[in-house]
Protein backbone atom coordinates (compact mmCIF):
# COMPACT_ATOMS: atom_id res chain seq x y z
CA UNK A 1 195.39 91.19 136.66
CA UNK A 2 196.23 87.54 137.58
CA UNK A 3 196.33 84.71 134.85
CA UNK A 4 193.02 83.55 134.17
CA UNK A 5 194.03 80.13 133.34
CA UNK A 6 196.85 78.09 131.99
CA UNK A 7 195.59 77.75 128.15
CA UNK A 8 198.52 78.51 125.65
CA UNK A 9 198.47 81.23 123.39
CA UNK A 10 198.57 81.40 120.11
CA UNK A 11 198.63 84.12 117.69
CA UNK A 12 197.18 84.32 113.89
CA UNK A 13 200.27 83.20 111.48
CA UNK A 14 202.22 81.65 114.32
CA UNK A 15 202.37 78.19 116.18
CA UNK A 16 203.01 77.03 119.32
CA UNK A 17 206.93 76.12 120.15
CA UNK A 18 207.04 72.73 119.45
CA UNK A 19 208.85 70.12 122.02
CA UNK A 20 207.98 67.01 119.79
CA UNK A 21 204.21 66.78 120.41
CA UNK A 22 204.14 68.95 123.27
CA UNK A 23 200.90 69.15 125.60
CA UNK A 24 200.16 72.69 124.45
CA UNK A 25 200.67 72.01 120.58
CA UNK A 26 197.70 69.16 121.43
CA UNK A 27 195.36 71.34 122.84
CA UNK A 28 195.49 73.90 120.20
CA UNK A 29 195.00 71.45 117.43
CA UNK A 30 192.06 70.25 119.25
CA UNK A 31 190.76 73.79 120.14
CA UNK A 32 191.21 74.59 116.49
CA UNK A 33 189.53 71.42 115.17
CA UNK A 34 186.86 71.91 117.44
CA UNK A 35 186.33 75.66 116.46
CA UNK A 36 186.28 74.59 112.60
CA UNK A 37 186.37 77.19 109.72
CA UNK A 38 184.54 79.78 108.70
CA UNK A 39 184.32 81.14 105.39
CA UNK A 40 184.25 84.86 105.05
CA UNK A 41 181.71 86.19 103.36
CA UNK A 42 178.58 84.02 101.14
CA UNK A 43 180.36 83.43 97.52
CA UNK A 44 181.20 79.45 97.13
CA UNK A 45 184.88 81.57 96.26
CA UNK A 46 185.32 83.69 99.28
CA UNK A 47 187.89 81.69 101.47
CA UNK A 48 187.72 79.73 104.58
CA UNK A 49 189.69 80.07 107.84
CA UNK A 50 189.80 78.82 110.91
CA UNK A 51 188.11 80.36 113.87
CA UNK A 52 190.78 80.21 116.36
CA UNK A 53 192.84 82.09 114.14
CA UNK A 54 190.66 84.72 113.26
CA UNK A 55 190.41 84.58 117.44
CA UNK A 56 193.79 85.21 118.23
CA UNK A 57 193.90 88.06 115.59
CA UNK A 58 191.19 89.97 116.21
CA UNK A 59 191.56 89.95 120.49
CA UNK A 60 194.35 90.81 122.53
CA UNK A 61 196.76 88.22 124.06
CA UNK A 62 195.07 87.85 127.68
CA UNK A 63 191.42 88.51 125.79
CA UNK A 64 192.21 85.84 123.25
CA UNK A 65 193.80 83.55 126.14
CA UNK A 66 190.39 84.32 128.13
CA UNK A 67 187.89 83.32 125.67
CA UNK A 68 189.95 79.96 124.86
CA UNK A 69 189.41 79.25 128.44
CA UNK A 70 185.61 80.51 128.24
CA UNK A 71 184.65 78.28 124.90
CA UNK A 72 186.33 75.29 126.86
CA UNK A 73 184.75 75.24 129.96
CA UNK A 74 181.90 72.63 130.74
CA UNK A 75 178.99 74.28 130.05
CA UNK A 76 180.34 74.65 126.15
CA UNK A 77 181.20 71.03 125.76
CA UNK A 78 179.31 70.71 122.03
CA UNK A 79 181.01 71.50 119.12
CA UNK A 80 178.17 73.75 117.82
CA UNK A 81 177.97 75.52 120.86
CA UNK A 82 181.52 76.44 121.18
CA UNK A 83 180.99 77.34 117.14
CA UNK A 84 178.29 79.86 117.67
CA UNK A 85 180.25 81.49 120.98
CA UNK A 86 183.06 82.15 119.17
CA UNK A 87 181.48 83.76 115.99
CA UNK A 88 179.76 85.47 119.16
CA UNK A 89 182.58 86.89 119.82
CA UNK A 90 184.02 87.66 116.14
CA UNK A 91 180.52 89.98 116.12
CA UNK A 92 181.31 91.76 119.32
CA UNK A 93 184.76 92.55 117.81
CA UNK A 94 183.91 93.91 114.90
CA UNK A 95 181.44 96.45 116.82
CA UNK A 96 185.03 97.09 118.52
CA UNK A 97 186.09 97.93 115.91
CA UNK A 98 183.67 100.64 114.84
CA UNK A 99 184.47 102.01 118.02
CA UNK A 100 187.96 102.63 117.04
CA UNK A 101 188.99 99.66 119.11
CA UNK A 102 191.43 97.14 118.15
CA UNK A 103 191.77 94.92 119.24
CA UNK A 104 189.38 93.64 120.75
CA UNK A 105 189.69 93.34 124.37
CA UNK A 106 187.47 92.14 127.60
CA UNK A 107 186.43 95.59 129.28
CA UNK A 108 186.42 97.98 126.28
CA UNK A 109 183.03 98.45 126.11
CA UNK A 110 181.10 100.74 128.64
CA UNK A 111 177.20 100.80 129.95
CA UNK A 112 176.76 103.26 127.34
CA UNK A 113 178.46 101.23 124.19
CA UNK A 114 175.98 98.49 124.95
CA UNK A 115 172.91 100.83 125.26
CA UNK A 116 174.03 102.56 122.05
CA UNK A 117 174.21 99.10 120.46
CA UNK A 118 171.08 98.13 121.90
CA UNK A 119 169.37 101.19 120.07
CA UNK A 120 170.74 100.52 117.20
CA UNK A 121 169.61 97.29 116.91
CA UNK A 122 166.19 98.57 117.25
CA UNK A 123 166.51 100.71 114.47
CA UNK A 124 167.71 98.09 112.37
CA UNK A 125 164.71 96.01 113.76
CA UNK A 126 166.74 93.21 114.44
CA UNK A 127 164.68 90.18 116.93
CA UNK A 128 164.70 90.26 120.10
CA UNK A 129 166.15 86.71 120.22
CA UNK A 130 169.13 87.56 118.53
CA UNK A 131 169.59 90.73 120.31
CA UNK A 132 169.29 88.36 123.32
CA UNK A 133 171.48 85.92 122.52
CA UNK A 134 174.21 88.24 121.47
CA UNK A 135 174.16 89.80 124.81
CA UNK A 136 174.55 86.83 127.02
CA UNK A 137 177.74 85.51 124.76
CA UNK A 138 179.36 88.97 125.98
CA UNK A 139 178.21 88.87 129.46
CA UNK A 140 179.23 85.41 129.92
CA UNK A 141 182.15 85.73 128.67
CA UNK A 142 183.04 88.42 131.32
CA UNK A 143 181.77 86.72 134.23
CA UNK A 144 184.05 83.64 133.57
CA UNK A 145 186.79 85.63 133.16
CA UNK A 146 185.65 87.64 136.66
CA UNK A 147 185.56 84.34 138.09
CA UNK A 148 189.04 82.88 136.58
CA UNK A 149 190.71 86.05 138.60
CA UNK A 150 190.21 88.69 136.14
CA UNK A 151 190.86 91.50 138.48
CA UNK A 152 188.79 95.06 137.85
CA UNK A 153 186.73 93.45 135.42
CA UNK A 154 183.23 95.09 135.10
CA UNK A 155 180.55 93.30 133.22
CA UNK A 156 178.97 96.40 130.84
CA UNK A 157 175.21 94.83 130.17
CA UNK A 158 172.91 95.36 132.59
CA UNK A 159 170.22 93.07 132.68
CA UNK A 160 167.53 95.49 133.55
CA UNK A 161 168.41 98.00 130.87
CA UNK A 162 169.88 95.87 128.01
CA UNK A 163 167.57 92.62 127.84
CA UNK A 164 164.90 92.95 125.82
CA UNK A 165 162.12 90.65 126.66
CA UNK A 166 161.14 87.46 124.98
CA UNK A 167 157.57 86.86 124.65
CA UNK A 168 157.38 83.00 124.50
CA UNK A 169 153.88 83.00 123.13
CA UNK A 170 155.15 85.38 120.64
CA UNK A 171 154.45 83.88 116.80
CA UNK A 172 154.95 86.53 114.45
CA UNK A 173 158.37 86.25 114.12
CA UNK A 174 158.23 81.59 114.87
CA UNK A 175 159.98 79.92 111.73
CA UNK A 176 157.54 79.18 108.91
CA UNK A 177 156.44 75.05 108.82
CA UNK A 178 156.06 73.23 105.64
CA UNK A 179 153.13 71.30 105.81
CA UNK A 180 153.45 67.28 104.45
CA UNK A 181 152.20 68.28 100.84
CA UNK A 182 154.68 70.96 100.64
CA UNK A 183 157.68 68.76 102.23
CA UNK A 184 156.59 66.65 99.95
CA UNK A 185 156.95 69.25 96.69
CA UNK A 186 160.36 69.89 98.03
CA UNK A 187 161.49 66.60 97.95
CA UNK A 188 160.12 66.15 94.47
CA UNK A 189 162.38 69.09 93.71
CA UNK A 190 165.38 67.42 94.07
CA UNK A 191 167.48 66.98 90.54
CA UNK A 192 170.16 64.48 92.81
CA UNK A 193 170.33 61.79 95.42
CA UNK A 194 172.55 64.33 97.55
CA UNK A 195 169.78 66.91 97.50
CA UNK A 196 167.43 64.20 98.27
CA UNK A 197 170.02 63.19 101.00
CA UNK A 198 170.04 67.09 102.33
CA UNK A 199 165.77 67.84 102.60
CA UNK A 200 165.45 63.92 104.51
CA UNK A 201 168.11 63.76 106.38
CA UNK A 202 166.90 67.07 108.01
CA UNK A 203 163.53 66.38 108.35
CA UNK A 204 163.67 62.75 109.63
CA UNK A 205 165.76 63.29 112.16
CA UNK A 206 164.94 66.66 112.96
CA UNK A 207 168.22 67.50 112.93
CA UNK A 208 170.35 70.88 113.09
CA UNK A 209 172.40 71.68 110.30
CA UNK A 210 175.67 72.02 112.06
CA UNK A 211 175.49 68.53 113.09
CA UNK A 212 175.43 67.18 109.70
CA UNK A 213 177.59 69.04 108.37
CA UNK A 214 180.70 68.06 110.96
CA UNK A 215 179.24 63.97 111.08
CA UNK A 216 182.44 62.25 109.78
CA UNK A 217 182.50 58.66 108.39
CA UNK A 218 183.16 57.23 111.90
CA UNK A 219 179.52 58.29 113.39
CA UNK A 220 177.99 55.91 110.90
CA UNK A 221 177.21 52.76 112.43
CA UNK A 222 175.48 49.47 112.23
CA UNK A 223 173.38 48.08 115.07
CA UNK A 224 170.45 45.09 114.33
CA UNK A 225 171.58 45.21 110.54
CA UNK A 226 170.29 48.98 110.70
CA UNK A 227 172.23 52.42 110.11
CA UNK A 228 172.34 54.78 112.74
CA UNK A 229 174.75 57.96 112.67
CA UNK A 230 175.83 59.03 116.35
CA UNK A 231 175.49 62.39 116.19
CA UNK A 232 177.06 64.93 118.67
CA UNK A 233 174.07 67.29 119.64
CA UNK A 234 173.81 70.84 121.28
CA UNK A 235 175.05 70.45 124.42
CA UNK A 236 177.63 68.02 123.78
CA UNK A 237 175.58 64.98 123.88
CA UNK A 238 175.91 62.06 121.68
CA UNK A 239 172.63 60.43 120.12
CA UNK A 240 172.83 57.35 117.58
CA UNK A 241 169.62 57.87 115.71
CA UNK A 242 168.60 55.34 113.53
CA UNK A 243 167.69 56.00 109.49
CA UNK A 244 165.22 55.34 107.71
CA UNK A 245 165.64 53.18 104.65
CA UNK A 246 165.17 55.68 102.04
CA UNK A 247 167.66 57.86 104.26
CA UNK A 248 169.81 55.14 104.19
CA UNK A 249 169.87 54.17 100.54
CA UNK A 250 170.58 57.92 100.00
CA UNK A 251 173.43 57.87 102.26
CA UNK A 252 175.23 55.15 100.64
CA UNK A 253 175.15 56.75 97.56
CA UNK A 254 176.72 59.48 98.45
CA UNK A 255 179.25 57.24 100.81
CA UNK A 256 180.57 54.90 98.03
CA UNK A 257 183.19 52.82 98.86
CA UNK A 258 184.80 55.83 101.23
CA UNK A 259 185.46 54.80 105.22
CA UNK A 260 186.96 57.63 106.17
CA UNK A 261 186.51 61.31 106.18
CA UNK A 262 183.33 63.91 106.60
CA UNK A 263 179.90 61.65 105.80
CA UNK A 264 178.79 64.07 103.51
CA UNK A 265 180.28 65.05 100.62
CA UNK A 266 179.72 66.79 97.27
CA UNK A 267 181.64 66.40 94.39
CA UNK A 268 184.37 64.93 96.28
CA UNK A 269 184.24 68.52 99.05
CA UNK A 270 182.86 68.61 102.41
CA UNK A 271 179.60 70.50 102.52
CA UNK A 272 178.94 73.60 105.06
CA UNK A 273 175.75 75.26 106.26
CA UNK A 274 175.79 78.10 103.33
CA UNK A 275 176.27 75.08 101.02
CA UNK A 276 173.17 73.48 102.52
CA UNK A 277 171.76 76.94 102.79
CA UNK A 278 171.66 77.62 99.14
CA UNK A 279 170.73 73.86 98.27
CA UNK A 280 167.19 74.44 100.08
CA UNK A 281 166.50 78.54 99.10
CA UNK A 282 166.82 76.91 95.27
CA UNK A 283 165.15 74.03 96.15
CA UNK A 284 161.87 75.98 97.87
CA UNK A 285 161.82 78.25 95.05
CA UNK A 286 161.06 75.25 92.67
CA UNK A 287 158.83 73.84 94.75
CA UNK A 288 156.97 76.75 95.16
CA UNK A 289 156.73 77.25 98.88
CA UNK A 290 156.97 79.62 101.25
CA UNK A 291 156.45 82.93 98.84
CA UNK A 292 158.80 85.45 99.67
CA UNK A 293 160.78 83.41 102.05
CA UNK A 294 164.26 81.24 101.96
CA UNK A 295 163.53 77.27 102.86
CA UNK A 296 166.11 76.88 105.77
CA UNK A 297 167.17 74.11 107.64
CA UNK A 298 165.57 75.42 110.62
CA UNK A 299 162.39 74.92 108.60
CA UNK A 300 162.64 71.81 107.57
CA UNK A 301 163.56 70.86 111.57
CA UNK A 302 160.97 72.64 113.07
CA UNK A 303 158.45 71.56 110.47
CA UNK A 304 159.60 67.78 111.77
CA UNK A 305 158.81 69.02 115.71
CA UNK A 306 155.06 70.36 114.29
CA UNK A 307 154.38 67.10 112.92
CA UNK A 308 155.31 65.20 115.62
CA UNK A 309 152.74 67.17 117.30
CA UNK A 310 150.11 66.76 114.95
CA UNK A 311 149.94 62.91 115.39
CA UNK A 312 149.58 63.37 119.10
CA UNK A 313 153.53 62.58 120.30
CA UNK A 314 153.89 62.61 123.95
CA UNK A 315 155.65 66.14 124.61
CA UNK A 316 158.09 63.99 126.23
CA UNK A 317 159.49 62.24 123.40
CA UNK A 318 159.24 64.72 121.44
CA UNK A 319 161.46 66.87 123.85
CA UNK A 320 163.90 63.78 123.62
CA UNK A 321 164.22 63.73 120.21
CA UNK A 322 164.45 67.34 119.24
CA UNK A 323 167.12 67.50 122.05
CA UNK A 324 165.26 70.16 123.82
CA UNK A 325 167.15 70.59 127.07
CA UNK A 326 164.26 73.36 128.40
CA UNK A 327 161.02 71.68 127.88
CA UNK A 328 159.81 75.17 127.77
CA UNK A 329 161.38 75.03 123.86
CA UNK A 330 159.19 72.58 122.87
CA UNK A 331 155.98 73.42 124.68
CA UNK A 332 156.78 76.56 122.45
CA UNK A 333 155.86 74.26 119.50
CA UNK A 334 152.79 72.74 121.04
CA UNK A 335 151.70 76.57 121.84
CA UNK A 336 152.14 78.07 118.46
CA UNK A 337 150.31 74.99 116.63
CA UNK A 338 147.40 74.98 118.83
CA UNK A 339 147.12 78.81 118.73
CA UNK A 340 147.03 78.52 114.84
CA UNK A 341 144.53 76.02 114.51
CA UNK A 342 142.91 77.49 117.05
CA UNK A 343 142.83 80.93 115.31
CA UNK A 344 141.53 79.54 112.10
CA UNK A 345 138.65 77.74 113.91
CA UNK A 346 137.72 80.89 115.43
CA UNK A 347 138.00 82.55 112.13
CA UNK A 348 135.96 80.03 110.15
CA UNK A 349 133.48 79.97 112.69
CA UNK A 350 133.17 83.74 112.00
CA UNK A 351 132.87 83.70 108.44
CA UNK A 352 130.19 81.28 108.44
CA UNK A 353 127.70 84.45 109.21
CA UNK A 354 128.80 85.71 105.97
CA UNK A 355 128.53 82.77 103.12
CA UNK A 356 128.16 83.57 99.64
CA UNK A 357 128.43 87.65 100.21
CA UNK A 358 131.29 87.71 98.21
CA UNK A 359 129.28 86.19 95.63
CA UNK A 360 127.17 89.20 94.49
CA UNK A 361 130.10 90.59 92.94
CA UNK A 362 131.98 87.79 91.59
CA UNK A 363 128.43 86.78 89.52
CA UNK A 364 128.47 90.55 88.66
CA UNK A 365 131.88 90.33 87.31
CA UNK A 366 131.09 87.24 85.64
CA UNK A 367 128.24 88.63 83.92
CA UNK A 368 129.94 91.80 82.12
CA UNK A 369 132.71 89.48 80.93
């Protein structure tokens, strides 16, 4: 097997040599800054560590050294994306693992692990999307390292057998929206200007939650006396989006007199995406929407796309600002909002042959009590 590129190495507990501030000590800081931390498990307690580290422990030196070079090529740019690859990765691991295989390295799973996995999946019931998405992180993976020179390297998913389909069109399993009253309730909900901060700053700018959470105190600027934070978007694309006032006013508050540092902050800590996670399930439940369901940020971002719709936004700009790279993504939006107003149309039109059957019983029951 020939090197498949010229990344160093690095192994959990251990650092690169150092010659002063050698060229490989810089790009492993930067990989690891980039990869972030990730806390293991959902208690506020459980600890946080970073990525690359948990990397380099759970793969194999010329694995580990392989999916450096995958998360850095130019089609993974954006922070996020890199983010979600590697925790890609971490999840095909520990299915390694319950394989007896450890650790974790490119080739050790066969056409029949995957199908097995597949099936399993389905009995869990797990979405297709996921299922989907999981898939083409490991296939990916090996056909960069096929391409980098990995010699013998055989890619184990098969598209035709392992792929499940993704119905577009398909709403049963679309986020929930919050209509405006709702959003509304939500806000109203909110016992502190950072909570406040959390619901607009999601909503307004439609924004994903990852990108808040890793905006630092440089991506706040001022341009025409107004505050715009450049955010870095899927994709690795910067956008300075403007604020709205209230947005704004809520920002400072939580800013202070601070000029450095992560933008957003509670109680002096930098916030994550379970923080924010928990901040909106508490914060839905008191509002009293979406029975049965966790408010997530996904909600309150596609709930920002459907309104946008609703006052007739070109599909265009609405693309533009959701940063939709395939406009099929957002004509998703358009498709599931006109299919459910057009379903209740067709279902009020339909019940109009019926008025007031309902009503021989409820005057009934009225009577007797």
């Amino acid at each position: 097997m020939e090197s498949t590129q010229h990344l160093p190495a690095v192994r959990a507990g251990t650092e690169v040599a150092r010659r002063g501030r050698s060229l490989d000590e810089e790009i492993v800081d930067h990989l690891r800054e980039q990869l972030g931390v990730v806390r293991l498990g959902y208690r506020p307690t459980d600890p946080k560590v970073h990525r690359l580290d948990l990397l380099a422990e759970l793969c194999d030196r010329p694995t580990f050294q392989a999916v450096m070079t995958w998360l850095s090529s130019g089609k993974r740019e954006a922070r996020t994306t890199r983010r979600a690859y590697a925790d890609d990765v971490r999840f095909w691991a520990a299915y390694a693992a319950r394989l007896g295989i450890e650790p974790f390295q490119l080739g050790c799973f066969s056409y029949e692990d995957i199908t097995s996995w597949k099936l399993l999946m389905e009995a869990q019931e797990a979405k297709s999307r996921s299922v989907a998405r999981r898939l083409s992180a490991l296939s990916s993976l090996h056909e960069h390292a096929k391409r980098r020179g990995w010699e013998g390297l055989r890619n184990p998913i098969d598209t035709e057998d392992h792929r499940p389909r993704i119905d577009r069109h398909d709403s049963s399993s679309a986020t929930p929206i919050l209509e405006e009253s709702e959003l509304q309730a939500v806000a109203a909900a909110a016992e502190t200007p950072f909570e406040a901060l959390i619901v607009l700053l999601l909503y307004t700018l439609a924004g994903r939650v990852s990108e808040m959470c890793a905006a630092t105190m440089d991506k706040r600027i001022v341009k025409g006396g107004r505050i715009h934070l450049d955010l870095n978007r899927k994709g690795g694309k910067d956008r300075a989006l403007p604020l709205s006032p209230t947005v704004s006013d809520l920002l400072e508050m939580n800013i202070g007199d601070r000029t450095t540092g992560p933008l957003l902050l509670l109680d002096g800590e930098p916030i994550d995406r379970f923080l924010v996670d928990r901040i909106l399930t508490r914060l839905g439940k008191k509002a009293g929407v979406l029975p049965g369901r966790d408010l997530t940020p996904h909600v309150m971002r596609a709930s920002r796309i459907t309104h946008m719709i609703d006052t007739g936004e070109k599909l265009a700009e609405i693309q533009a600002f959701a940063d939709h790279a395939d406009p099929s993504t957002t004509i998703g939006y358009f498709t599931r909002r006109n299919a459910s107003q057009r379903n209740s149309r067709l279902v009020d039109q339909a019940d109009a042959l019926f008025v007031n059957v309902a009503d021989r019983w409820t005057q009934a029951s009225q009577t007797r009590s």
